[in-house]
N, C-alpha and C. Protein backbone atom coordinates (compact mmCIF):
# COMPACT_ATOMS: atom_id res chain seq x y z
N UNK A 1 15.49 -17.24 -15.93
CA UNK A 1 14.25 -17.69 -15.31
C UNK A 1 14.36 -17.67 -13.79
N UNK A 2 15.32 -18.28 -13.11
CA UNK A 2 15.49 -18.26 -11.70
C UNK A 2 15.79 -16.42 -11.55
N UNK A 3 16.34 -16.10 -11.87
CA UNK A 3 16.63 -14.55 -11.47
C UNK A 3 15.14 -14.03 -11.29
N UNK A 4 14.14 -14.52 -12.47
CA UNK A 4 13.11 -13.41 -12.37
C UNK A 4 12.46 -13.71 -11.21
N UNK A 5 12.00 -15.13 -10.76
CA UNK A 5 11.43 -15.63 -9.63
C UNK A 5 11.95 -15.22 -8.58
N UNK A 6 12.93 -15.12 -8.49
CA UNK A 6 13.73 -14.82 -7.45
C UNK A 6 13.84 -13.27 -6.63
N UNK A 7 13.24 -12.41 -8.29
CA UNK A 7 12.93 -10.79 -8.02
C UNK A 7 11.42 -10.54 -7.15
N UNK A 8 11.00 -11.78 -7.93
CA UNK A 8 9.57 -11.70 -7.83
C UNK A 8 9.17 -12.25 -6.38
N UNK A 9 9.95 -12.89 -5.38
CA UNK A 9 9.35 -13.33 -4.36
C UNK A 9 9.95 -12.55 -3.41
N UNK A 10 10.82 -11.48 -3.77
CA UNK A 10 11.66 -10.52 -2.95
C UNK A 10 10.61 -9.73 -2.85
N UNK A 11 10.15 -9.22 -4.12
CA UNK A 11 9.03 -7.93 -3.83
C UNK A 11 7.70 -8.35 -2.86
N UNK A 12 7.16 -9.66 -3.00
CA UNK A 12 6.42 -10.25 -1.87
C UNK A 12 6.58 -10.34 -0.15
N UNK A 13 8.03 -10.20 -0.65
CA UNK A 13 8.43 -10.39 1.12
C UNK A 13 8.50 -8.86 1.19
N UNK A 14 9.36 -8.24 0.34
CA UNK A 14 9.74 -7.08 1.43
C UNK A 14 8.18 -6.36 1.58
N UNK A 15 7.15 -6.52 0.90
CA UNK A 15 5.42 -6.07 1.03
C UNK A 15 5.14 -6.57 2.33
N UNK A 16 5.22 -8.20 2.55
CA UNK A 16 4.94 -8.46 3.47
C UNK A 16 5.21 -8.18 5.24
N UNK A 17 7.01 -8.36 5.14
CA UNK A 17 7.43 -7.56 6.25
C UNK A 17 7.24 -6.21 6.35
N UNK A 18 6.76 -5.37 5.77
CA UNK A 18 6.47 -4.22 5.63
C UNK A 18 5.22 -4.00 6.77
N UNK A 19 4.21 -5.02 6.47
CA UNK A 19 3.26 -4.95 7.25
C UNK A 19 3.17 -5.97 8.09
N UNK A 20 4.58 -6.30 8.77
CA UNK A 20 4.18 -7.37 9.62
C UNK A 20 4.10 -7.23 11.08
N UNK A 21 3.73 -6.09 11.25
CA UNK A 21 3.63 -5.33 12.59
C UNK A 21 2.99 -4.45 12.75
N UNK A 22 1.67 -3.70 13.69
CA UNK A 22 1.44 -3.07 14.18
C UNK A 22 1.70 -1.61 14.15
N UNK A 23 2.89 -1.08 14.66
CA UNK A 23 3.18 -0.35 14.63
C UNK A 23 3.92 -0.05 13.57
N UNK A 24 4.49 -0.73 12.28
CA UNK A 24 4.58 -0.42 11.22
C UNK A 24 3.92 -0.48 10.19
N UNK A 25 2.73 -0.75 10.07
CA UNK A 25 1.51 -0.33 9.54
C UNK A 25 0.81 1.46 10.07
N UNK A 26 1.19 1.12 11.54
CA UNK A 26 0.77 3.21 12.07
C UNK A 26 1.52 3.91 11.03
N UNK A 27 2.77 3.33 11.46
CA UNK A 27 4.09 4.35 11.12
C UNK A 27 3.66 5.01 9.21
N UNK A 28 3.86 3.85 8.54
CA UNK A 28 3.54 4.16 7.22
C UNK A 28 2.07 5.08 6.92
N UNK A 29 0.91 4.74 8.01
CA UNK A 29 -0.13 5.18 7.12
C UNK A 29 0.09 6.38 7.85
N UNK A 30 0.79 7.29 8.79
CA UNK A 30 0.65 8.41 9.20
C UNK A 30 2.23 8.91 8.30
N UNK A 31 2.67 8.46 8.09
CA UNK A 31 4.08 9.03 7.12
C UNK A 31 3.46 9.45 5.97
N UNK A 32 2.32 8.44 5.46
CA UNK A 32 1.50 8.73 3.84
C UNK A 32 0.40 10.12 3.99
N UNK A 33 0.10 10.39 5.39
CA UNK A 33 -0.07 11.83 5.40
C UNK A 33 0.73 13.38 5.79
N UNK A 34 2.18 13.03 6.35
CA UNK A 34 2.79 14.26 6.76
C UNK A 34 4.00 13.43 7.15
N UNK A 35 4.73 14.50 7.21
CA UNK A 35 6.42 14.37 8.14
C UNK A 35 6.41 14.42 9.44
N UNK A 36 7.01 13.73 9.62
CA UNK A 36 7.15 13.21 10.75
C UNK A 36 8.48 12.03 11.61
N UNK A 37 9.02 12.68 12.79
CA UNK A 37 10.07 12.15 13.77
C UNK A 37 10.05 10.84 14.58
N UNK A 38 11.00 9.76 14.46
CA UNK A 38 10.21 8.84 15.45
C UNK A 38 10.09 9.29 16.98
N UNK A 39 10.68 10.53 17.10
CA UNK A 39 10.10 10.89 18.56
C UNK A 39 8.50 11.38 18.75
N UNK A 40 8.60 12.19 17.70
CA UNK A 40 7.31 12.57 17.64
C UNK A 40 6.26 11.34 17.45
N UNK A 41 6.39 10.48 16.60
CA UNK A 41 5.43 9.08 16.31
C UNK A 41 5.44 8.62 17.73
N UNK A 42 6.49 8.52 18.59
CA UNK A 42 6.66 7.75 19.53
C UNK A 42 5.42 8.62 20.89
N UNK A 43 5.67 9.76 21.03
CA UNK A 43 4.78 10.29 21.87
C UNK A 43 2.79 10.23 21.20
N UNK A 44 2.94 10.20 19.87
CA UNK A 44 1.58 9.81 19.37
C UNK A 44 1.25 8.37 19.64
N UNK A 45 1.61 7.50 19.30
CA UNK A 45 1.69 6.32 19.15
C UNK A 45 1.55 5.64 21.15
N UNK A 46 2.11 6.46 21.63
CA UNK A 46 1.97 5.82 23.19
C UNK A 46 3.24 4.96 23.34
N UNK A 47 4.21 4.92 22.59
CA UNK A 47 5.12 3.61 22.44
C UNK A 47 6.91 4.36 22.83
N UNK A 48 7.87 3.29 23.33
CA UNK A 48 8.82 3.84 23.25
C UNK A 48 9.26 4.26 22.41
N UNK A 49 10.73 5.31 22.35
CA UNK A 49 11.03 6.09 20.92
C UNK A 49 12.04 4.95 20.53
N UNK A 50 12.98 3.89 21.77
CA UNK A 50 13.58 2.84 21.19
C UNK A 50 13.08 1.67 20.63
N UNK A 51 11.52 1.56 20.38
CA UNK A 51 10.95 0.66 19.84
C UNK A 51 10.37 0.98 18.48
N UNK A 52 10.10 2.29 18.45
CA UNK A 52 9.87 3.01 16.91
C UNK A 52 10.98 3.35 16.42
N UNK A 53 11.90 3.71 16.99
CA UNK A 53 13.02 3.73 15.89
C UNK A 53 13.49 2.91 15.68
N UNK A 54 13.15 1.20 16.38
CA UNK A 54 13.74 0.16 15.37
C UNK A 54 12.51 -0.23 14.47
N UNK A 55 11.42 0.20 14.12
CA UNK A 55 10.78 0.21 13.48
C UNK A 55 11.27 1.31 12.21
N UNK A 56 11.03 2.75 12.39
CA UNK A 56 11.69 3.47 11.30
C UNK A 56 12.98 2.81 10.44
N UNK A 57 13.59 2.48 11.51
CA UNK A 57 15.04 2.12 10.64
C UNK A 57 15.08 0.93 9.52
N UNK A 58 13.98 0.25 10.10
CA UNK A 58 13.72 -0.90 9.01
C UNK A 58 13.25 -0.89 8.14
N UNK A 59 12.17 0.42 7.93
CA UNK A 59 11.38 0.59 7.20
C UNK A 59 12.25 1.36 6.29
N UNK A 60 13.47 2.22 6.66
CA UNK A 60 14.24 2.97 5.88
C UNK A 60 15.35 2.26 5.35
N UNK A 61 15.39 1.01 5.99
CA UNK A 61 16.43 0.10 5.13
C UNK A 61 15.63 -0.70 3.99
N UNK A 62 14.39 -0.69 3.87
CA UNK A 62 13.71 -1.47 3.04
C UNK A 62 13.02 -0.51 2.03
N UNK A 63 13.26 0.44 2.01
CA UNK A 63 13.02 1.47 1.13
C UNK A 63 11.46 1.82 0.60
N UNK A 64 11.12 1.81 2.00
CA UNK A 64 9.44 2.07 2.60
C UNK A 64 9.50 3.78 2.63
N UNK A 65 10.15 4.21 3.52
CA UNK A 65 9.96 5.79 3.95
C UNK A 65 11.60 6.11 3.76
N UNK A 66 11.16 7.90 3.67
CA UNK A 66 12.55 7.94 3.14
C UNK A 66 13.11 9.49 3.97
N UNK A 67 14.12 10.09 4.38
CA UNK A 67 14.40 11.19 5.21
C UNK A 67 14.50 12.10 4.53
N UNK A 68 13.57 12.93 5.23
CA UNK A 68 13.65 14.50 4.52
C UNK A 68 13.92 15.18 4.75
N UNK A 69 14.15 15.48 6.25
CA UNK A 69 14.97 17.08 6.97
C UNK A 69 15.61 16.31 8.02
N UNK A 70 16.53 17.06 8.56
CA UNK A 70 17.09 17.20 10.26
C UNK A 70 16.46 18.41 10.75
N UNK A 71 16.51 18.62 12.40
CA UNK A 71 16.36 19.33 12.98
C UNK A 71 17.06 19.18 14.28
N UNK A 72 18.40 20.31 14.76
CA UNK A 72 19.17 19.98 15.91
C UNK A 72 17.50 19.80 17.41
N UNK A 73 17.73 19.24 18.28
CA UNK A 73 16.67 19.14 19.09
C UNK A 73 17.85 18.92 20.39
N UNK A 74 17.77 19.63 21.99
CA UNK A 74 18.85 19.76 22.97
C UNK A 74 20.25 18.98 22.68
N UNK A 75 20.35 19.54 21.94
CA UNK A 75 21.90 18.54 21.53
C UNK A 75 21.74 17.28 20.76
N UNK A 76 20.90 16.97 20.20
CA UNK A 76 21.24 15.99 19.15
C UNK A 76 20.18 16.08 17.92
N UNK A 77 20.32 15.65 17.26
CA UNK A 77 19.62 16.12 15.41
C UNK A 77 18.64 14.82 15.42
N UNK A 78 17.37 15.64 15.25
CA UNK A 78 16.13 14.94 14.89
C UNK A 78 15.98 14.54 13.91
N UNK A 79 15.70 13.63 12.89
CA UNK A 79 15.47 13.14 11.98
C UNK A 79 13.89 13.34 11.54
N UNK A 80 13.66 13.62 10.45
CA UNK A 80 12.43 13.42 10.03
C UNK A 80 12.15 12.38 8.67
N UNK A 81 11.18 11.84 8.57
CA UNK A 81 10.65 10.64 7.37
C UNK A 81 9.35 11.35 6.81
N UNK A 82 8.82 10.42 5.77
CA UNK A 82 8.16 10.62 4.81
C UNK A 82 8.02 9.30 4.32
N UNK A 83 6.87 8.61 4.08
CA UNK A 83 6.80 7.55 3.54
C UNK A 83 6.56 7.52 1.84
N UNK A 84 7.36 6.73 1.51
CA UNK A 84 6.93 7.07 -0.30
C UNK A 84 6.32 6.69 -0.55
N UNK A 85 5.72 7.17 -1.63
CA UNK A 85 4.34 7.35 -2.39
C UNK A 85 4.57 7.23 -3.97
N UNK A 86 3.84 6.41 -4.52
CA UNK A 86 4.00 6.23 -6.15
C UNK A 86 3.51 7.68 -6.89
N UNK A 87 4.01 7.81 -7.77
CA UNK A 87 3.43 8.92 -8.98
C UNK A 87 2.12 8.54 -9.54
N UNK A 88 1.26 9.06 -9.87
CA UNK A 88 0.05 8.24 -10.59
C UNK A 88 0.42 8.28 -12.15
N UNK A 89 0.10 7.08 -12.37
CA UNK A 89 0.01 6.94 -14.50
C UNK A 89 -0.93 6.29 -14.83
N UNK A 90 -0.99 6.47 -16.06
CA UNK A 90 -1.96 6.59 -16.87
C UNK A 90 -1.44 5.03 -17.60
N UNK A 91 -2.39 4.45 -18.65
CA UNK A 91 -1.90 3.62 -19.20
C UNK A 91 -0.38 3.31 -20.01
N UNK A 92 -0.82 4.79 -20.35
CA UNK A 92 0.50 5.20 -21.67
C UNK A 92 1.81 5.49 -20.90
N UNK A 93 1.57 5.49 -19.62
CA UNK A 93 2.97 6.32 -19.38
C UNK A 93 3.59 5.12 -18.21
N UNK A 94 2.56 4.35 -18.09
CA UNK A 94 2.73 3.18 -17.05
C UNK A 94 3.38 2.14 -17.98
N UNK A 95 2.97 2.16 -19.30
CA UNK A 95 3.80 0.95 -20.78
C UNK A 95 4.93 1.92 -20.79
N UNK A 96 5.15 2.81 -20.48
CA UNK A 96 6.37 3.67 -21.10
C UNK A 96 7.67 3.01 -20.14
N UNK A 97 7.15 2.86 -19.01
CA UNK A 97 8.29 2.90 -17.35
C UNK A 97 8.67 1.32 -17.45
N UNK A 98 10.21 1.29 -16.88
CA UNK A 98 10.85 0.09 -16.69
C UNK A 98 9.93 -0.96 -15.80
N UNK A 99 10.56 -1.83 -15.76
CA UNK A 99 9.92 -3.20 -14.90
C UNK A 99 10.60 -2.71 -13.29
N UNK A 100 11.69 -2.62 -13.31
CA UNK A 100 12.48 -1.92 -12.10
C UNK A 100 11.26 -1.17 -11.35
N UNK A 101 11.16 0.04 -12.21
CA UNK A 101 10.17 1.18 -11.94
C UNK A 101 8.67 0.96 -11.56
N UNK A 102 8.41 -0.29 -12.26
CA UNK A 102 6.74 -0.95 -11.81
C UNK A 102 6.63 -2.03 -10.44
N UNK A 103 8.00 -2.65 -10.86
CA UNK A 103 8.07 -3.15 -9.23
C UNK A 103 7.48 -2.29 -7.80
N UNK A 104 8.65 -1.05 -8.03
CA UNK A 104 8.47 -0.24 -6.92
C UNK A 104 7.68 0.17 -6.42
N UNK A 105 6.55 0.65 -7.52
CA UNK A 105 5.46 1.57 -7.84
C UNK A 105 4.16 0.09 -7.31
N UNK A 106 4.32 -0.63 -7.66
CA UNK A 106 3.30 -2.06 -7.50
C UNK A 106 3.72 -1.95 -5.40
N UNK A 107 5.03 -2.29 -5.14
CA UNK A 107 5.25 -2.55 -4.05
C UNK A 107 5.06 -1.29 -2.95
N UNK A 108 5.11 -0.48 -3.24
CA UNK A 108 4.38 1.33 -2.57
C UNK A 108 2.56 0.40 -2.44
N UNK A 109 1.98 0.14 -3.67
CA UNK A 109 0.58 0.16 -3.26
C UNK A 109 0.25 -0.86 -2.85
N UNK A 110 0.63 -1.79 -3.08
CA UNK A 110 0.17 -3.16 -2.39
C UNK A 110 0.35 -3.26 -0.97
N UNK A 111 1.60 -2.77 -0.86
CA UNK A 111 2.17 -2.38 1.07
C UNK A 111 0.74 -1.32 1.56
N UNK A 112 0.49 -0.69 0.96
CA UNK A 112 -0.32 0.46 1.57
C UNK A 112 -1.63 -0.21 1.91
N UNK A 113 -2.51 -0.47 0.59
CA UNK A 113 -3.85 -1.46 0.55
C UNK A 113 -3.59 -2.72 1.60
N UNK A 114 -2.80 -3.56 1.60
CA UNK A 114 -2.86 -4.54 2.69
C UNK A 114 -2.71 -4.29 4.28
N UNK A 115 -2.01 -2.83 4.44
CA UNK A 115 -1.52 -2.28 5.53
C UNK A 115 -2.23 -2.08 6.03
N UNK A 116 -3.85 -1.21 5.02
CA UNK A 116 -5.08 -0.68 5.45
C UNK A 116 -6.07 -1.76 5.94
N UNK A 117 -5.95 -2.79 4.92
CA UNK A 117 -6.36 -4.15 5.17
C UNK A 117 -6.16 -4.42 6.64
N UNK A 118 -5.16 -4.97 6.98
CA UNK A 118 -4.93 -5.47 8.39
C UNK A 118 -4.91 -4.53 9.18
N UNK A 119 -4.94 -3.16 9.34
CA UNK A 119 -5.37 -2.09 10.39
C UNK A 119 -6.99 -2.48 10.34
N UNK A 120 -7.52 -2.27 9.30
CA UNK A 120 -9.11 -2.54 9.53
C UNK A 120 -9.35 -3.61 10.45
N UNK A 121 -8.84 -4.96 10.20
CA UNK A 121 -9.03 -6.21 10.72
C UNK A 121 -8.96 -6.15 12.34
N UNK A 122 -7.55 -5.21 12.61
CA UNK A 122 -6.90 -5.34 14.03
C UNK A 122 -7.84 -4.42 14.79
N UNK A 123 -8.77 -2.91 14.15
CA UNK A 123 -9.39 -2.32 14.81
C UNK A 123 -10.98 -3.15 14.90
N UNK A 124 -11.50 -4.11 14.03
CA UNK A 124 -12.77 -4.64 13.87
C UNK A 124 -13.84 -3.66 13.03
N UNK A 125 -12.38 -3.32 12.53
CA UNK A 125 -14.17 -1.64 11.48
C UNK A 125 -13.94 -2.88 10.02
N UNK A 126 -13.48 -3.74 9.91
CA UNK A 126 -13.77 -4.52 8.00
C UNK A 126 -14.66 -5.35 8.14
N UNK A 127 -15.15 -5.87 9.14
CA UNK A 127 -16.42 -6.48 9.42
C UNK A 127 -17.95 -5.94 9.88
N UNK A 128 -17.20 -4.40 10.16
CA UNK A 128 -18.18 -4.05 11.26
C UNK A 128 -19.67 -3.61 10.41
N UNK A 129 -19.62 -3.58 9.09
CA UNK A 129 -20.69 -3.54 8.17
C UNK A 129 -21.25 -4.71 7.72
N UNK A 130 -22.08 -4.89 7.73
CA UNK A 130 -22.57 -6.43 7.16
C UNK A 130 -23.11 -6.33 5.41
N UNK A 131 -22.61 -4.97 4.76
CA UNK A 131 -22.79 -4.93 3.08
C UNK A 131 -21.35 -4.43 3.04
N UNK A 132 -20.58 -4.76 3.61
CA UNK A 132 -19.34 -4.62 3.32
C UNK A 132 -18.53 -5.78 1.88
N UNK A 133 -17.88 -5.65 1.21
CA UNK A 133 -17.36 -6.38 0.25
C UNK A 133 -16.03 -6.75 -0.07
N UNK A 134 -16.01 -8.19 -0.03
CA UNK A 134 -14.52 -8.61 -0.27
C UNK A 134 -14.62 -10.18 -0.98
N UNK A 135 -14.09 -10.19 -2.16
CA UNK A 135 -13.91 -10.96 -2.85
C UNK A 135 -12.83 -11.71 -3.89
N UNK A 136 -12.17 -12.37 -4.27
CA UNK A 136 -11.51 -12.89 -5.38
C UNK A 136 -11.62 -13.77 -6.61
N UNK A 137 -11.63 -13.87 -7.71
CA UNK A 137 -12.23 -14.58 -8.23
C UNK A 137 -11.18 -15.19 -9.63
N UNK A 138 -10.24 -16.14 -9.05
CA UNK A 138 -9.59 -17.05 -10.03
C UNK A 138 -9.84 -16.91 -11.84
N UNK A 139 -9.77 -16.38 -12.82
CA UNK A 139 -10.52 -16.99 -13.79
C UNK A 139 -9.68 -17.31 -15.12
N UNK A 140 -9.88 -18.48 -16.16
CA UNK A 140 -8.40 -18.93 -17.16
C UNK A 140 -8.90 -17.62 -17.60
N UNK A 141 -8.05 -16.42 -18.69
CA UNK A 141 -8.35 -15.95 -20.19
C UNK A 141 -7.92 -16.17 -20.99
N UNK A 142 -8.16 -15.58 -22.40
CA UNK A 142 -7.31 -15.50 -23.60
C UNK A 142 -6.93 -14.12 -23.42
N UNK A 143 -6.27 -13.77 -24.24
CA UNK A 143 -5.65 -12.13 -24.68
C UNK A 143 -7.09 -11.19 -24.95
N UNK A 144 -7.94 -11.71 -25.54
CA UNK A 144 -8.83 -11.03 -25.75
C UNK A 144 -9.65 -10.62 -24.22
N UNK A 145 -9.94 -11.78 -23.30
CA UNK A 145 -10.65 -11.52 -22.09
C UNK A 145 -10.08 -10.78 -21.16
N UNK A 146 -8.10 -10.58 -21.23
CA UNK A 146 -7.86 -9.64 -20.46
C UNK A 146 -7.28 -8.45 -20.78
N UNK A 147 -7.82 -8.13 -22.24
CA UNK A 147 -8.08 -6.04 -22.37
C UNK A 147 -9.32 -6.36 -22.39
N UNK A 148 -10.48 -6.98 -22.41
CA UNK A 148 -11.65 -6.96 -21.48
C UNK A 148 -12.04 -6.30 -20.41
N UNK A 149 -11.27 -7.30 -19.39
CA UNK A 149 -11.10 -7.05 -18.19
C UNK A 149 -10.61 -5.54 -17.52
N UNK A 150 -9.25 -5.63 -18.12
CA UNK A 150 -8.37 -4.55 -17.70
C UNK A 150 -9.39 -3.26 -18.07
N UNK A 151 -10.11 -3.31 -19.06
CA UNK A 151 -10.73 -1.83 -19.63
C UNK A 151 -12.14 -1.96 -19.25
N UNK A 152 -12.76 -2.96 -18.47
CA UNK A 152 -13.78 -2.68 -17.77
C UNK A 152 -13.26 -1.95 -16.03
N UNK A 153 -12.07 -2.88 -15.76
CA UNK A 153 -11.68 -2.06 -14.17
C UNK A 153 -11.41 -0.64 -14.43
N UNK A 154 -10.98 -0.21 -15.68
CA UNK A 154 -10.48 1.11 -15.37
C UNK A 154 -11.40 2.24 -15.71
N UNK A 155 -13.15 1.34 -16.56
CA UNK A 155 -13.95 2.11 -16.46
C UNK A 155 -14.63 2.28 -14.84
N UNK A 156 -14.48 1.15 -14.36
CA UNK A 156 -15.01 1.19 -13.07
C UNK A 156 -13.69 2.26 -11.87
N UNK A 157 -12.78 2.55 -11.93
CA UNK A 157 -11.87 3.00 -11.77
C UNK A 157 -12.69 4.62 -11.52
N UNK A 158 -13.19 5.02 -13.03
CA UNK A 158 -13.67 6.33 -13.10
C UNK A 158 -15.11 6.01 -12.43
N UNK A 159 -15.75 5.30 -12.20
CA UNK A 159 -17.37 5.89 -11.61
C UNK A 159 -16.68 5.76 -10.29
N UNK A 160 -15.62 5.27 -9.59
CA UNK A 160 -15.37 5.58 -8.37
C UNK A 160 -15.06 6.96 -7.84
N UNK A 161 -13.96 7.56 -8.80
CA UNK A 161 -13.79 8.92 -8.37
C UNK A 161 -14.81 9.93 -9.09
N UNK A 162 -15.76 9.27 -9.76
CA UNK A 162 -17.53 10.31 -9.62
C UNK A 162 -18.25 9.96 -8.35
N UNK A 163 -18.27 8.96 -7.66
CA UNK A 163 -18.86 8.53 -6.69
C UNK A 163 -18.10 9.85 -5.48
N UNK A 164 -16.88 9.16 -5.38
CA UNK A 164 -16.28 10.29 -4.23
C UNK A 164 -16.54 11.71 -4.63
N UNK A 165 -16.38 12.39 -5.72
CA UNK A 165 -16.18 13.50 -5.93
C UNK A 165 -17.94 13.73 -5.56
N UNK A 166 -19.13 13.14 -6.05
CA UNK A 166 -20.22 13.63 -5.61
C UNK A 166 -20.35 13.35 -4.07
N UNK A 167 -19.90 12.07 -3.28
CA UNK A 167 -19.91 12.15 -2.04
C UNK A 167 -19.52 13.62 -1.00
N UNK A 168 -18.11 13.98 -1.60
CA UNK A 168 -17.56 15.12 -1.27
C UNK A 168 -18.41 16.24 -1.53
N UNK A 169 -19.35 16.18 -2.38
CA UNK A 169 -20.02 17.52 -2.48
C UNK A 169 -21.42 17.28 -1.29
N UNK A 170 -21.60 16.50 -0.62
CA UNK A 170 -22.75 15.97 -0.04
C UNK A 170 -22.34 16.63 1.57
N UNK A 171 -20.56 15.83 1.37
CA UNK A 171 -20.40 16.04 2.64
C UNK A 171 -20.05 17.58 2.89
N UNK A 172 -19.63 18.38 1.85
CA UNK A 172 -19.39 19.85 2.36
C UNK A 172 -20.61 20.09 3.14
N UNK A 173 -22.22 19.82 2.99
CA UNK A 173 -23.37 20.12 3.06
C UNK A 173 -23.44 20.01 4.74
N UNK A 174 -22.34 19.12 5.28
CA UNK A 174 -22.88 18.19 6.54
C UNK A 174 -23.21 16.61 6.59
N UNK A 175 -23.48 15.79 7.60
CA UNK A 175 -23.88 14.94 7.75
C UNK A 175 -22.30 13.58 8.06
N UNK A 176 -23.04 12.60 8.70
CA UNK A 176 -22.06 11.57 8.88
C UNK A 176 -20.72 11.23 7.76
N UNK A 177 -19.49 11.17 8.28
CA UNK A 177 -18.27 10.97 7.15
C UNK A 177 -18.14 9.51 7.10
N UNK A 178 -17.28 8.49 6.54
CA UNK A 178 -17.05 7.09 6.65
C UNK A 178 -15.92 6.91 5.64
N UNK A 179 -14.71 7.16 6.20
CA UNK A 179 -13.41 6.50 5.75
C UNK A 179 -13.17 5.26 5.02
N UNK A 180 -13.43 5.18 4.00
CA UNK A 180 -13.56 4.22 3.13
C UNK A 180 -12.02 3.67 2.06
N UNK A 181 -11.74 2.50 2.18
CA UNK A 181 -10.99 1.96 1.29
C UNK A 181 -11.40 0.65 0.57
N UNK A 182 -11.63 0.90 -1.13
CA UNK A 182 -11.63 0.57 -1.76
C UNK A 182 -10.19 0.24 -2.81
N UNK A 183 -10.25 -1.25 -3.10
CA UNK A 183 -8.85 -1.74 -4.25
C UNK A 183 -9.70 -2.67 -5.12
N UNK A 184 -8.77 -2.61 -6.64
CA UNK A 184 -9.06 -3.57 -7.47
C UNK A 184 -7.67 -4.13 -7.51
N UNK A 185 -7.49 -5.53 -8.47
CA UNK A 185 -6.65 -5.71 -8.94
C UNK A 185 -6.81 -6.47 -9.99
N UNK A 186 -6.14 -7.11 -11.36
CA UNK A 186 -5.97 -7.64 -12.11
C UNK A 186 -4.58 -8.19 -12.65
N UNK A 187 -4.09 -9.76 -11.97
CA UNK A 187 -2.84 -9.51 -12.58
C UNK A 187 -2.81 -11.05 -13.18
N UNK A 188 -1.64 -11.59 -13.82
CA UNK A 188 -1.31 -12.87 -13.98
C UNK A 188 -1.05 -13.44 -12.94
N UNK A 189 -1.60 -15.00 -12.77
CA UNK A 189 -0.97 -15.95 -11.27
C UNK A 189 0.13 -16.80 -12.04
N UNK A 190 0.79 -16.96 -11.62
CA UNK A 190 1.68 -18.36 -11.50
C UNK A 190 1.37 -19.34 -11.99
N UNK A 191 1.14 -19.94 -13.04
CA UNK A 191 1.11 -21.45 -13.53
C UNK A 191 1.27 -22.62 -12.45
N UNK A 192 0.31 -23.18 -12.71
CA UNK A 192 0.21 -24.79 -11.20
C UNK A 192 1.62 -25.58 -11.66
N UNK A 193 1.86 -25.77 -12.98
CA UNK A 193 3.02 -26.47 -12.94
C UNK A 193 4.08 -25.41 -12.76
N UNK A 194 4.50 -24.10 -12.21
CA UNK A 194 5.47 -23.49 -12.01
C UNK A 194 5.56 -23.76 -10.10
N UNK A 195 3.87 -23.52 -9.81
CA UNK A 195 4.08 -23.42 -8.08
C UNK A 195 4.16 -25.42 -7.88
N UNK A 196 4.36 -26.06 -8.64
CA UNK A 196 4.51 -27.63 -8.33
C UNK A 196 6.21 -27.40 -8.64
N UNK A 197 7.02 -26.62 -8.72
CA UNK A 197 8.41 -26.86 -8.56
C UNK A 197 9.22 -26.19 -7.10
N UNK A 198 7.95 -25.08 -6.52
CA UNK A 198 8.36 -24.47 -5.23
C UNK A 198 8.72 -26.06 -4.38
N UNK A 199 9.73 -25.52 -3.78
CA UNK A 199 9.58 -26.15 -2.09
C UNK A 199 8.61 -26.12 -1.24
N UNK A 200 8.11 -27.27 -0.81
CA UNK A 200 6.78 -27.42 0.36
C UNK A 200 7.22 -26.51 1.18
């Protein structure tokens, strides 16, 4: 019992320090599109290369981004990263994979979605709509209410990527774009008499 808690508040932190900075929130969401050097980040970014590479390095000790090439550069070898990225699954193949394996895969997207989260916040674009949406909503179930649940999100899951996929056909046409991030989630919380044994 202590072991599992103990897994379980590791994967919280290392999510959290993940995004507990600025520039490691850049770092990741431009790693989640291409390869890339902290010299090179460093001349994008406007920032020193000794202040991003103690950023990279942390992120590569925490098993955020991961190295994919060298390149010699005037006498010394450039490093390049890649931030990891989960595999996509399906129900069947997501019951198939270890707990190990769902950790990881949970801690890749949650780092990413919150990362996007607090970039929105820090630039002022998650407010900047007033039909914008953000919500949570506590609720007890039985077994029955959550394959309910779970198989209503994942129908809603699919009218999202009909939504984009017809958006995308709108926008080949022309007209205004809008970078959009959308998350669901559904998971078990913690029992009140489990978080009444934490330390204040």
């Amino acid at each position: 019992m202590g072991t599992k808690k103990t897994l379980q508040k590791g994967l919280g932190d290392r999510v959290l320090k993940a995004i507990s900075h600025p520039i490691r929130i850049e770092i990741l969401r431009i790693l989640s599109n291409r390869v890339t050097s902290p010299n090179e980040m460093a001349k994008q970014l406007g920032k020193s290369v000794s202040n991003v590479s103690y950023h990279f390095k942390d992120l590569r000790d925490e098993g955020c981004i991961e190295l994919v090439d060298t390149q010699p550069r005037r006498g010394a070898v450039e490093h390049y990263y890649r931030a990891k990225t989960p595999p996509l699954h399906d129900d069947k193949s997501w019951a198939r994979l270890s707990r190990s394996s769902r950790d990881e895969i949970t801690e890749i997207t949650l780092r990413n979605a919150m990362g996007e989260a607090v970039r929105a916040l820090n630039a002022g674009t998650f407010n900047a709509r007033k039909d914008r949406h953000l919500s949570w909503m506590p609720i007890d179930l039985d077994e029955e209410g959550w394959k309910e649940l779970i198989e209503r999100q994942s129908e809603w899951l699919e009218e999202i990527e009909r939504i984009g996929a017809e958006a995308a056909e709108r926008l080949a046409e022309g007209g205004p774009r809008r970078q959009v991030v959308t998350a669901m989630m559904g998971f078990e919380a913690p029992s009140d008499a489990g978080l009444a044994d934490e330390p204040a």
